[in-house]
C-alpha atoms as a PDB file:
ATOM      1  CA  UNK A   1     -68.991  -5.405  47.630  1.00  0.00           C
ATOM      2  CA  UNK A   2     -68.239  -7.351  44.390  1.00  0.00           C
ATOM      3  CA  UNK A   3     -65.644  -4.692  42.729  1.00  0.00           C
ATOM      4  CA  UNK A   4     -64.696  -4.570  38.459  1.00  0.00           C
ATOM      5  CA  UNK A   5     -62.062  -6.781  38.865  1.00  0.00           C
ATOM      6  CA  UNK A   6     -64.077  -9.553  39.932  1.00  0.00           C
ATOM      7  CA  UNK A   7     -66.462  -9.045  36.950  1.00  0.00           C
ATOM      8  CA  UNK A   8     -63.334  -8.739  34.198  1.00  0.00           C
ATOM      9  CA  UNK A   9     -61.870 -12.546  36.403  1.00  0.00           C
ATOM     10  CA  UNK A  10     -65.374 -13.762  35.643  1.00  0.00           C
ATOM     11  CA  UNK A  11     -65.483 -12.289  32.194  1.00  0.00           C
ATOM     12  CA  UNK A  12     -62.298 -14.262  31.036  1.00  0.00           C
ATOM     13  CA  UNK A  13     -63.140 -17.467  32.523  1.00  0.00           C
ATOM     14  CA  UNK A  14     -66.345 -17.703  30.903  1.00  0.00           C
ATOM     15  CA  UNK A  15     -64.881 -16.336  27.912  1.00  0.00           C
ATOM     16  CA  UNK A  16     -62.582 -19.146  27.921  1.00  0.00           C
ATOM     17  CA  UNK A  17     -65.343 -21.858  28.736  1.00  0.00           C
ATOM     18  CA  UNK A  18     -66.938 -20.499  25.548  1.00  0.00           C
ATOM     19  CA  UNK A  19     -64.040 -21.191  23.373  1.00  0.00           C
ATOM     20  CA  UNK A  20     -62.330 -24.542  25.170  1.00  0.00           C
ATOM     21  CA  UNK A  21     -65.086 -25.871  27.195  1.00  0.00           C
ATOM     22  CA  UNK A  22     -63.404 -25.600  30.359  1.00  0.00           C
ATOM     23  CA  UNK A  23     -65.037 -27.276  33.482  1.00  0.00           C
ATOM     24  CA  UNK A  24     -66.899 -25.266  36.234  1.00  0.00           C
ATOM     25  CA  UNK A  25     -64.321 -26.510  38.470  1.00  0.00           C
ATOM     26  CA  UNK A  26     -61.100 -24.832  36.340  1.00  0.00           C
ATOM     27  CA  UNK A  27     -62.963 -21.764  35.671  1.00  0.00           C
ATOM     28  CA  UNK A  28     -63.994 -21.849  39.650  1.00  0.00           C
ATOM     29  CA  UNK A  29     -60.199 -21.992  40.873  1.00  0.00           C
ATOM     30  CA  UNK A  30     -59.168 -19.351  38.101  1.00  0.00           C
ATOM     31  CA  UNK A  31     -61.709 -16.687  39.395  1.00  0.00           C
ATOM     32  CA  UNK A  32     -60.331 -18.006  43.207  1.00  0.00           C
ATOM     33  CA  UNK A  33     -56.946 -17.530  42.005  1.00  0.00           C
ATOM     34  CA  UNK A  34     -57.582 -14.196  40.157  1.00  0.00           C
ATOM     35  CA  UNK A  35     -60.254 -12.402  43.161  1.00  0.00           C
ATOM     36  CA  UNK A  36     -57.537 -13.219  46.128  1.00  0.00           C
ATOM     37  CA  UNK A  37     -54.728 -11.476  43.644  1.00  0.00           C
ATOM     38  CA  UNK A  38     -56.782  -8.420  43.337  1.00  0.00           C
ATOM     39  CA  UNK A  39     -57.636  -7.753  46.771  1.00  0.00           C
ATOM     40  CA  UNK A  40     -61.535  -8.512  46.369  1.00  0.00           C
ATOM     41  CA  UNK A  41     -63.339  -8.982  49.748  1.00  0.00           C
ATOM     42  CA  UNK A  42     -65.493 -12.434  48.880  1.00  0.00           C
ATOM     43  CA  UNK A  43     -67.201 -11.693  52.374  1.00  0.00           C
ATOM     44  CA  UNK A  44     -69.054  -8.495  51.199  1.00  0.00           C
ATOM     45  CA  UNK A  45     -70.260 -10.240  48.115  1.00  0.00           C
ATOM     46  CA  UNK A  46     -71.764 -12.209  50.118  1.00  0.00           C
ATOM     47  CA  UNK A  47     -73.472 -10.079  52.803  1.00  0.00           C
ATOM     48  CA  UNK A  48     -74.788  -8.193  49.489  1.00  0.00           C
ATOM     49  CA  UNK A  49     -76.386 -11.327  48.964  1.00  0.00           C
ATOM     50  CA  UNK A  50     -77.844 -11.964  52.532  1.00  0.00           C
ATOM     51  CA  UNK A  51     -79.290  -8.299  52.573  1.00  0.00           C
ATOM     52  CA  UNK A  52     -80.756  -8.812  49.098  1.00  0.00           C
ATOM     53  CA  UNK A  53     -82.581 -11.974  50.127  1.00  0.00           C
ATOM     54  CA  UNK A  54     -83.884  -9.897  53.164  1.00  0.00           C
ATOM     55  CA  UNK A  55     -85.349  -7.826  51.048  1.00  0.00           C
ATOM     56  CA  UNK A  56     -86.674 -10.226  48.986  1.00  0.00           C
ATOM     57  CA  UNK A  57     -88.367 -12.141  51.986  1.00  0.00           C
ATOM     58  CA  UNK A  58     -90.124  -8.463  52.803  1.00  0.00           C
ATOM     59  CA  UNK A  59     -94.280  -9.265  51.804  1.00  0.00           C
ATOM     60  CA  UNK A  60     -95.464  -6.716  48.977  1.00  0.00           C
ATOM     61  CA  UNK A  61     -97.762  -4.462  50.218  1.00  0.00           C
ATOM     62  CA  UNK A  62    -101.272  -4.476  48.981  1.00  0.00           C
ATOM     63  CA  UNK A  63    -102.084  -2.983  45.063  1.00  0.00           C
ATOM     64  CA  UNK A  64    -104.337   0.188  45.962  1.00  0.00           C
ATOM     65  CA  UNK A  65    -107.734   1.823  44.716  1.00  0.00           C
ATOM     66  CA  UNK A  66    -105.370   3.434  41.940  1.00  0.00           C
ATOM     67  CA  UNK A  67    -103.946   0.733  40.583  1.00  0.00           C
ATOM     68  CA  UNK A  68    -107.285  -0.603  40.102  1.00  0.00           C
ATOM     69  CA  UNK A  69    -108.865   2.274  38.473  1.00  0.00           C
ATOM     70  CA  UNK A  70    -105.147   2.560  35.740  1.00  0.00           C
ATOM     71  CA  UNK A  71    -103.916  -1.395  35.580  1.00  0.00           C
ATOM     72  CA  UNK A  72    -101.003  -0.085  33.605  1.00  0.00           C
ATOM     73  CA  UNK A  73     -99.735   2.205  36.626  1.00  0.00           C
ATOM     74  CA  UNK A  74     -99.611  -0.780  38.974  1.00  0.00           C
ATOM     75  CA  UNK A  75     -97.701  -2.400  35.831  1.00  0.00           C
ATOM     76  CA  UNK A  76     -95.335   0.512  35.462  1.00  0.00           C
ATOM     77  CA  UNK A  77     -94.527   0.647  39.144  1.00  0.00           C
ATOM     78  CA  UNK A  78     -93.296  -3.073  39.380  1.00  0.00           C
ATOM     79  CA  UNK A  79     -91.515  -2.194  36.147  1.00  0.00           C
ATOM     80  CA  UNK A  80     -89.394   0.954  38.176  1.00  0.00           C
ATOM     81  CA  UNK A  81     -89.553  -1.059  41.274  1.00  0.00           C
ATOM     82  CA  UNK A  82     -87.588  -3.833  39.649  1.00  0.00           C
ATOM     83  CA  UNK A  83     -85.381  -1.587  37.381  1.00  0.00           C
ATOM     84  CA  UNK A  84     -84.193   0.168  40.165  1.00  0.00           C
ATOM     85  CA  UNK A  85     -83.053  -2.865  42.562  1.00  0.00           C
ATOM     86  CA  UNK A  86     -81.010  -4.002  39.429  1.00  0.00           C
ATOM     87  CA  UNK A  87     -79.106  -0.963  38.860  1.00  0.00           C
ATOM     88  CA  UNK A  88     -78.300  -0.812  42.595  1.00  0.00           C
ATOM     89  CA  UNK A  89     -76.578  -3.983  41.705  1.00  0.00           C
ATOM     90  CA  UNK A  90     -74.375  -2.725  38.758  1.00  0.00           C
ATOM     91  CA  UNK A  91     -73.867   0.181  40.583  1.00  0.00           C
ATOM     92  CA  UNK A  92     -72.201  -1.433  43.552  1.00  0.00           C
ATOM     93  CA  UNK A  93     -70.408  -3.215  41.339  1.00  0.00           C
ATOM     94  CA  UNK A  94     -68.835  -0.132  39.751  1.00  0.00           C
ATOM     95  CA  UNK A  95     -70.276  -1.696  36.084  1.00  0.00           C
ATOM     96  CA  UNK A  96     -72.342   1.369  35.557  1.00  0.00           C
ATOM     97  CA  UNK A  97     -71.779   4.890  37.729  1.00  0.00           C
ATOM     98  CA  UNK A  98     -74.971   6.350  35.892  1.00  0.00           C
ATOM     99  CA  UNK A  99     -78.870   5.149  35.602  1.00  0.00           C
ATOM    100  CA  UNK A 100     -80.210   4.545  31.890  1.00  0.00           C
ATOM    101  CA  UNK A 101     -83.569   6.141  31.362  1.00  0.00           C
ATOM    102  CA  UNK A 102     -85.918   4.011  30.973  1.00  0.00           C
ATOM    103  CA  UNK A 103     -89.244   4.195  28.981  1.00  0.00           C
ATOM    104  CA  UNK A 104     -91.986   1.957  29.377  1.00  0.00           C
ATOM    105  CA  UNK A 105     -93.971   1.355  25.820  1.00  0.00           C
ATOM    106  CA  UNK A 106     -97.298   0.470  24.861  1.00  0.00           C
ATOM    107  CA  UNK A 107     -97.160  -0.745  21.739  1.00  0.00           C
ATOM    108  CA  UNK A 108     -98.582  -4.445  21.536  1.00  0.00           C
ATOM    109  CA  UNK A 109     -94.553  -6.047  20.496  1.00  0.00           C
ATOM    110  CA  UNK A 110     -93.332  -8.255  22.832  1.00  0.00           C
ATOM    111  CA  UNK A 111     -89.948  -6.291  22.865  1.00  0.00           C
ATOM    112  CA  UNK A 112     -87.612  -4.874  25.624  1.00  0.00           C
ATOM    113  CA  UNK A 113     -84.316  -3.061  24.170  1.00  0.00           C
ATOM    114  CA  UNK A 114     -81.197  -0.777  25.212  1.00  0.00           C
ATOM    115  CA  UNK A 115     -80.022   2.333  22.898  1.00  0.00           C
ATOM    116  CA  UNK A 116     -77.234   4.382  22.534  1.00  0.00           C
ATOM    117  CA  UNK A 117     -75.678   3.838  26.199  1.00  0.00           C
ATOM    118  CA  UNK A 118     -78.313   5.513  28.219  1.00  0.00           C
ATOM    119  CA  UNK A 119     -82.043   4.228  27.585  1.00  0.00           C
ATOM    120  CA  UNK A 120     -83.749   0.744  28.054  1.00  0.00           C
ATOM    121  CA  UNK A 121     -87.027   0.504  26.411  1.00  0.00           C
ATOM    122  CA  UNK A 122     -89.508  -2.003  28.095  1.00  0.00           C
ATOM    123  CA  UNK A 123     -92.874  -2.596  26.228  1.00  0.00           C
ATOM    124  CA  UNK A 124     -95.490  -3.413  28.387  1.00  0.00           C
ATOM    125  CA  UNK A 125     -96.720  -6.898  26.189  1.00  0.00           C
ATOM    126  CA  UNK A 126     -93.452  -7.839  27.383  1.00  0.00           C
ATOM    127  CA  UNK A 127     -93.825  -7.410  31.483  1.00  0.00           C
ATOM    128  CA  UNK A 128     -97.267  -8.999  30.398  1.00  0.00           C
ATOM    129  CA  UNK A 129     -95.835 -12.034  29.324  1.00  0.00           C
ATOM    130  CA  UNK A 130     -93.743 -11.623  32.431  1.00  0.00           C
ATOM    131  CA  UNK A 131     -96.525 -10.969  35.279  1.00  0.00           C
ATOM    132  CA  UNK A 132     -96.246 -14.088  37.699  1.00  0.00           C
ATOM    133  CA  UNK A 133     -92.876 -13.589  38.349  1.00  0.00           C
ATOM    134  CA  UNK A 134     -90.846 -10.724  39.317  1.00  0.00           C
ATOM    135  CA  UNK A 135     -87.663 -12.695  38.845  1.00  0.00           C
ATOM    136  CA  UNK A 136     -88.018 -12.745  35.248  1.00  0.00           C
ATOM    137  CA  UNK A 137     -88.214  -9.491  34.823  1.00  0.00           C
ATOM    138  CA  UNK A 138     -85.489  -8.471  36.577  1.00  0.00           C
ATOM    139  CA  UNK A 139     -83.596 -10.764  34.104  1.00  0.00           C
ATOM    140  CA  UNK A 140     -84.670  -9.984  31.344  1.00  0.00           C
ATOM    141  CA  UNK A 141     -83.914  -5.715  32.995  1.00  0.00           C
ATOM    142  CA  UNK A 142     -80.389  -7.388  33.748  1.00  0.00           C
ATOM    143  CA  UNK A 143     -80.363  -8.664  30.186  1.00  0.00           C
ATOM    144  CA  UNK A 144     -80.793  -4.801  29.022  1.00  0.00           C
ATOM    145  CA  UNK A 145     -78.224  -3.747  31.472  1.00  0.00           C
ATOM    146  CA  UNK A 146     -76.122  -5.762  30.232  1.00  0.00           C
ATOM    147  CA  UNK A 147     -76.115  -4.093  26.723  1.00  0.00           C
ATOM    148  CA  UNK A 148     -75.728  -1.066  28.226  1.00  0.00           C
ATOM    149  CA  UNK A 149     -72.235  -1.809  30.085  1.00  0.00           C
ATOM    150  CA  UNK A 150     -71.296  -3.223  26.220  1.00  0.00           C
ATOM    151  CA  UNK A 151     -72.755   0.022  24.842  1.00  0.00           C
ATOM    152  CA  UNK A 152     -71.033   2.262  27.094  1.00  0.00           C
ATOM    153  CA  UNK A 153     -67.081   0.256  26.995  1.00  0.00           C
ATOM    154  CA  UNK A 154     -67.666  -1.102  23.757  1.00  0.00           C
ATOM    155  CA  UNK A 155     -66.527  -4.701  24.878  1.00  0.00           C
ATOM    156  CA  UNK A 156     -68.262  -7.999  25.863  1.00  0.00           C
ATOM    157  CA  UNK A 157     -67.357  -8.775  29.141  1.00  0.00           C
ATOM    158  CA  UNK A 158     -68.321 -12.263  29.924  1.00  0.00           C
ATOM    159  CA  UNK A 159     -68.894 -14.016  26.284  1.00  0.00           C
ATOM    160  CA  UNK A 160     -66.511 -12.674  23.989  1.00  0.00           C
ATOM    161  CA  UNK A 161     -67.971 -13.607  20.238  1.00  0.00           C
ATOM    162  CA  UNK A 162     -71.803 -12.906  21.169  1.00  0.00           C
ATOM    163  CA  UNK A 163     -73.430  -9.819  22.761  1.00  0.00           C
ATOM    164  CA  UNK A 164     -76.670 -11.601  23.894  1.00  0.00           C
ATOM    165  CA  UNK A 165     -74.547 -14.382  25.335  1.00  0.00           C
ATOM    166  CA  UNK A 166     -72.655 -11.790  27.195  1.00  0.00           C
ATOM    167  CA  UNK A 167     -75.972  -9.862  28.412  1.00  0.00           C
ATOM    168  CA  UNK A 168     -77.778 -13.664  29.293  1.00  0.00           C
ATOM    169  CA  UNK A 169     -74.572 -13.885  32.380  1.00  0.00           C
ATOM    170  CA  UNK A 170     -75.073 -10.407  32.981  1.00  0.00           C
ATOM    171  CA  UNK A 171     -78.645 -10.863  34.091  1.00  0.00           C
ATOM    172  CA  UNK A 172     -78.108 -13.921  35.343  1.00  0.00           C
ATOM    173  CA  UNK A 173     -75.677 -13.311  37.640  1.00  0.00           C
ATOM    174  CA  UNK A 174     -77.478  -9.646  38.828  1.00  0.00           C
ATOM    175  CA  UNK A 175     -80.477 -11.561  38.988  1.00  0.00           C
ATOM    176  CA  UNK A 176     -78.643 -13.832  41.912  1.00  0.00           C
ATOM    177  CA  UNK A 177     -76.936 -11.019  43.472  1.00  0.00           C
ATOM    178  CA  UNK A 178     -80.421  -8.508  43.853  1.00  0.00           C
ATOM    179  CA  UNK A 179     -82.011 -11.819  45.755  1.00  0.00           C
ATOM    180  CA  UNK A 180     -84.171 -12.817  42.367  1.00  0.00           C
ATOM    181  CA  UNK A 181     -84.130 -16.636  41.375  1.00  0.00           C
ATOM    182  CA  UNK A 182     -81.850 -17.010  38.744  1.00  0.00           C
ATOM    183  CA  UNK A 183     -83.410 -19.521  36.751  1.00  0.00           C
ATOM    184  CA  UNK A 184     -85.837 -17.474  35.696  1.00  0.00           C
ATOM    185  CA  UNK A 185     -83.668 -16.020  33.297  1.00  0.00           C
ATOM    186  CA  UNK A 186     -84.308 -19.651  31.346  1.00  0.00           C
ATOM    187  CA  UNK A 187     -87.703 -19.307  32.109  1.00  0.00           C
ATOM    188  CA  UNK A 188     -88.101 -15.696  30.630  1.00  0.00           C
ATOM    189  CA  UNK A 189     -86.254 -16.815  27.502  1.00  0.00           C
ATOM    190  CA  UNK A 190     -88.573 -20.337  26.958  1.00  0.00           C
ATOM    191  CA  UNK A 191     -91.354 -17.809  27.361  1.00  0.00           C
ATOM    192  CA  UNK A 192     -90.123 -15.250  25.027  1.00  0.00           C
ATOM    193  CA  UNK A 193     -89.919 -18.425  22.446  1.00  0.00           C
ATOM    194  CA  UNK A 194     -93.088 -19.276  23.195  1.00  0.00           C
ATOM    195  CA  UNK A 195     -94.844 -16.047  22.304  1.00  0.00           C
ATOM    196  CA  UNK A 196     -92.749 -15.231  19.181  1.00  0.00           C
ATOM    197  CA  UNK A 197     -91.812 -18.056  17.653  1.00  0.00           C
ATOM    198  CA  UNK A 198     -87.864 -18.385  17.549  1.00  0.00           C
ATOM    199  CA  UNK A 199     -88.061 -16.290  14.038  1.00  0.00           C
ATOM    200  CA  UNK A 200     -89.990 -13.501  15.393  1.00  0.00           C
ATOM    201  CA  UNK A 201     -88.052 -13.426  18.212  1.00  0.00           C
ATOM    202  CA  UNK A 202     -84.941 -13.160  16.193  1.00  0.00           C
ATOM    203  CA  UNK A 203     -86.632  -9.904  14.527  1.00  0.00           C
ATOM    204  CA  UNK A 204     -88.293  -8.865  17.620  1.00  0.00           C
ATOM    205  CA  UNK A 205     -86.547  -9.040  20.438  1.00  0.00           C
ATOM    206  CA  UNK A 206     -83.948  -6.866  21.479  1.00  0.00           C
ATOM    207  CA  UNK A 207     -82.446  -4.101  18.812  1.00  0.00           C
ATOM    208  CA  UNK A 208     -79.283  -5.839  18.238  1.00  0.00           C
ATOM    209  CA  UNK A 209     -77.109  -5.667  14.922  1.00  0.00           C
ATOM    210  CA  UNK A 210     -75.519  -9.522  15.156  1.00  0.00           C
ATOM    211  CA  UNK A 211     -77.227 -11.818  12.490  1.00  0.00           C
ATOM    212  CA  UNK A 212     -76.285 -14.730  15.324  1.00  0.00           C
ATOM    213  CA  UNK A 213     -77.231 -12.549  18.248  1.00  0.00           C
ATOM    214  CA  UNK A 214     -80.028 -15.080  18.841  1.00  0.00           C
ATOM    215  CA  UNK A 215     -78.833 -18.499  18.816  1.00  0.00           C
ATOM    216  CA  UNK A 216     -79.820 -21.516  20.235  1.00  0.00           C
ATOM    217  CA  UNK A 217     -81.835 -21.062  23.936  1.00  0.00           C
ATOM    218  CA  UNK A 218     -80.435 -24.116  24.796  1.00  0.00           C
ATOM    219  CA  UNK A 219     -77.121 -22.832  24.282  1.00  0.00           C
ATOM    220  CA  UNK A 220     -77.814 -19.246  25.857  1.00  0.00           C
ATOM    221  CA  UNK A 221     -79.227 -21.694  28.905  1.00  0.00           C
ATOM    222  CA  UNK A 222     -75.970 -23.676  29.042  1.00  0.00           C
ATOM    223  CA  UNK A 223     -73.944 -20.249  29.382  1.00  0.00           C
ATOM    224  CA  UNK A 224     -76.141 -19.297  32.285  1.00  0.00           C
ATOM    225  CA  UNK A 225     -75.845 -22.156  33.888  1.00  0.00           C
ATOM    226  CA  UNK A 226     -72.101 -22.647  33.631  1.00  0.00           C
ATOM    227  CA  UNK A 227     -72.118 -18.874  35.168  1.00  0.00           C
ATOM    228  CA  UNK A 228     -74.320 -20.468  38.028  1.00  0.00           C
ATOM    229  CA  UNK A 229     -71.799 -23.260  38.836  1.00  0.00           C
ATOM    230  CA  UNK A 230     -68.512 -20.981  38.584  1.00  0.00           C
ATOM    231  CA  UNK A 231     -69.563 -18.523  40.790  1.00  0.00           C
ATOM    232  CA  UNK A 232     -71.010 -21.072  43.444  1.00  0.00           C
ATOM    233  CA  UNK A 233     -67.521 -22.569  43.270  1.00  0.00           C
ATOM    234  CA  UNK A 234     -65.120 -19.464  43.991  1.00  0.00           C
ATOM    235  CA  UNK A 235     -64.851 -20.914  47.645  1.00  0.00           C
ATOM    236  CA  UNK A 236     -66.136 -22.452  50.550  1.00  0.00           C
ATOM    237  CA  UNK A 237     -68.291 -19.595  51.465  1.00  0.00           C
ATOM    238  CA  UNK A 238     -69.785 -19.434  47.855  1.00  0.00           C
ATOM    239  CA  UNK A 239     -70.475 -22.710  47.728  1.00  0.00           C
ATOM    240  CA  UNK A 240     -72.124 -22.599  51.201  1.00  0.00           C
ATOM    241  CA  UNK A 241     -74.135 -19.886  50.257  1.00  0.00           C
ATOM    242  CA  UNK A 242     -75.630 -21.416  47.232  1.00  0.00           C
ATOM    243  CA  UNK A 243     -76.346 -24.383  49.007  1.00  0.00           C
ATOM    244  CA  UNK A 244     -78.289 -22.168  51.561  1.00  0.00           C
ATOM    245  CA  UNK A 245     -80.194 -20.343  48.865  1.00  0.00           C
ATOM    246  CA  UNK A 246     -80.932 -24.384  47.171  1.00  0.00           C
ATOM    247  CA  UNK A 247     -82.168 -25.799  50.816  1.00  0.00           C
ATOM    248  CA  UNK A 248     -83.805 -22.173  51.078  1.00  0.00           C
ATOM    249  CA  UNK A 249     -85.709 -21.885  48.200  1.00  0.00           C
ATOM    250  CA  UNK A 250     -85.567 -25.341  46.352  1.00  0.00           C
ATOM    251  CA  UNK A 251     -86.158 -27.689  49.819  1.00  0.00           C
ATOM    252  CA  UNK A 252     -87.030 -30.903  47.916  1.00  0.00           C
ATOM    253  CA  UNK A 253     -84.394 -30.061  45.010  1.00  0.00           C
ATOM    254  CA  UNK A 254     -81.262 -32.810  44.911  1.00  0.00           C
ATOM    255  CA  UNK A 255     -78.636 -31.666  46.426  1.00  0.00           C
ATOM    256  CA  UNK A 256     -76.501 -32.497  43.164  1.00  0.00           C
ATOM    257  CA  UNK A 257     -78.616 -29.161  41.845  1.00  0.00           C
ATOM    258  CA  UNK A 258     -76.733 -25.951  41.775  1.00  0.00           C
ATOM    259  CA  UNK A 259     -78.936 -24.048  43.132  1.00  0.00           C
END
């Protein structure tokens, strides 16, 4: 299993890619460098990986009479469903020891937020916007996470100078871990700017205190994907596995894709 000390290696080197503009290759060998000297089994990382794309594979069963007669119920299940698959992953990775509560809203805001350390709110416009694709939402979930780990240590492990930078990695990288496609994280957020506006999202979405917290999406979606292309080059075995997951799920992708 991935342990802390692989998260804090990760945190620095894309900490540092955000400040110098380091190459995926130099923060790849620093993470290498940094894992081996803590004593972090690579190898269970990635049979977390294998079992979560197992379970992934696994057909969803059929929605039944009730979730017909209370649409919302069927909505709030996938909601828990998802929630609780991505806290499995920050468990096992010692990031969080407890579960947040979680409350699902109904108020028509396209919103999802994390308070005080303990609860995630998740408004139901928002898993709307979100229905054709489970992946999202267990970004944007990872996303909320995300705050919570900053909540709860009071520091920004991945992206130093910007919390919603630090929570896009967060549920970006969970989201590949749990056996969800991590680009939908980008997807989520063009969505998101879709059906706010980049203003409204600013006000909107999340419950954040940085004037900046929202910057760019194409900058939030460069962070991602320089998390995407560190992590598939840790080693041979990371790399290998990403290519699997690329000729997997992406079969007509280039291979010059990450994943």
């Amino acid at each position: 299993m991935l342990k802390p000390a692989a998260l804090l290696v990760l945190a620095a080197a894309c900490a540092a890619a955000q400040t110098t503009r380091m190459s995926a290759e130099e923060i790849s060998s620093r993470i290498r460098e940094q894992l081996e000297a803590k004593g972090v089994r690579l190898p269970d990382v990635l049979r977390e990986v294998e079992r979560s794309r197992e379970r992934t594979a696994t057909p969803k069963a059929k929605s039944g009479s009730k979730g017909a007669e209370d649409p919302d119920a069927e909505t709030i299940t996938r909601i828990a469903n998802t929630y609780r698959r991505i806290y499995k992953i920050y468990e096992t990775v010692g990031a969080l020891d407890s579960t947040p509560d979680l409350y699902v809203n109904t108020e028509p805001v396209i919103n999802a937020y994390a308070a005080d350390g303990q609860e995630i709110h998740m408004y139901l416009a928002l898993s709307e916007l979100l229905q054709d694709s489970d992946s999202e939402l267990a970004f944007v979930l990872g996303h909320e996470m995300g705050h919570i780990v900053q909540q709860r240590t009071g520091r920004f492990l991945f992206v130093y100078d910007n919390e919603e930078f630090d929570a896009d990695v967060w549920g970006a990288l969970v989201c590949l871990v749990a056996g969800y496609d991590p680009y939908a994280g980008a997807a989520a957020l063009s969505k998101l700017s879709l059906a706010t506006g980049d203003v409204g999202l600013a006000q909107q979405f999340e419950h954040q205190n940085s004037a900046d917290a929202h910057k760019s999406f194409v900058s939030r979606i460069e962070i991602m994907y320089l998390a995407f292309k560190a992590v598939c080059g840790i080693n041979f075995d990371f790399q290998n596995t990403c290519e699997q997951y690329r000729s997997t799920m992406h079969p007509h992708f280039p291979s010059s894709a990450v994943l």
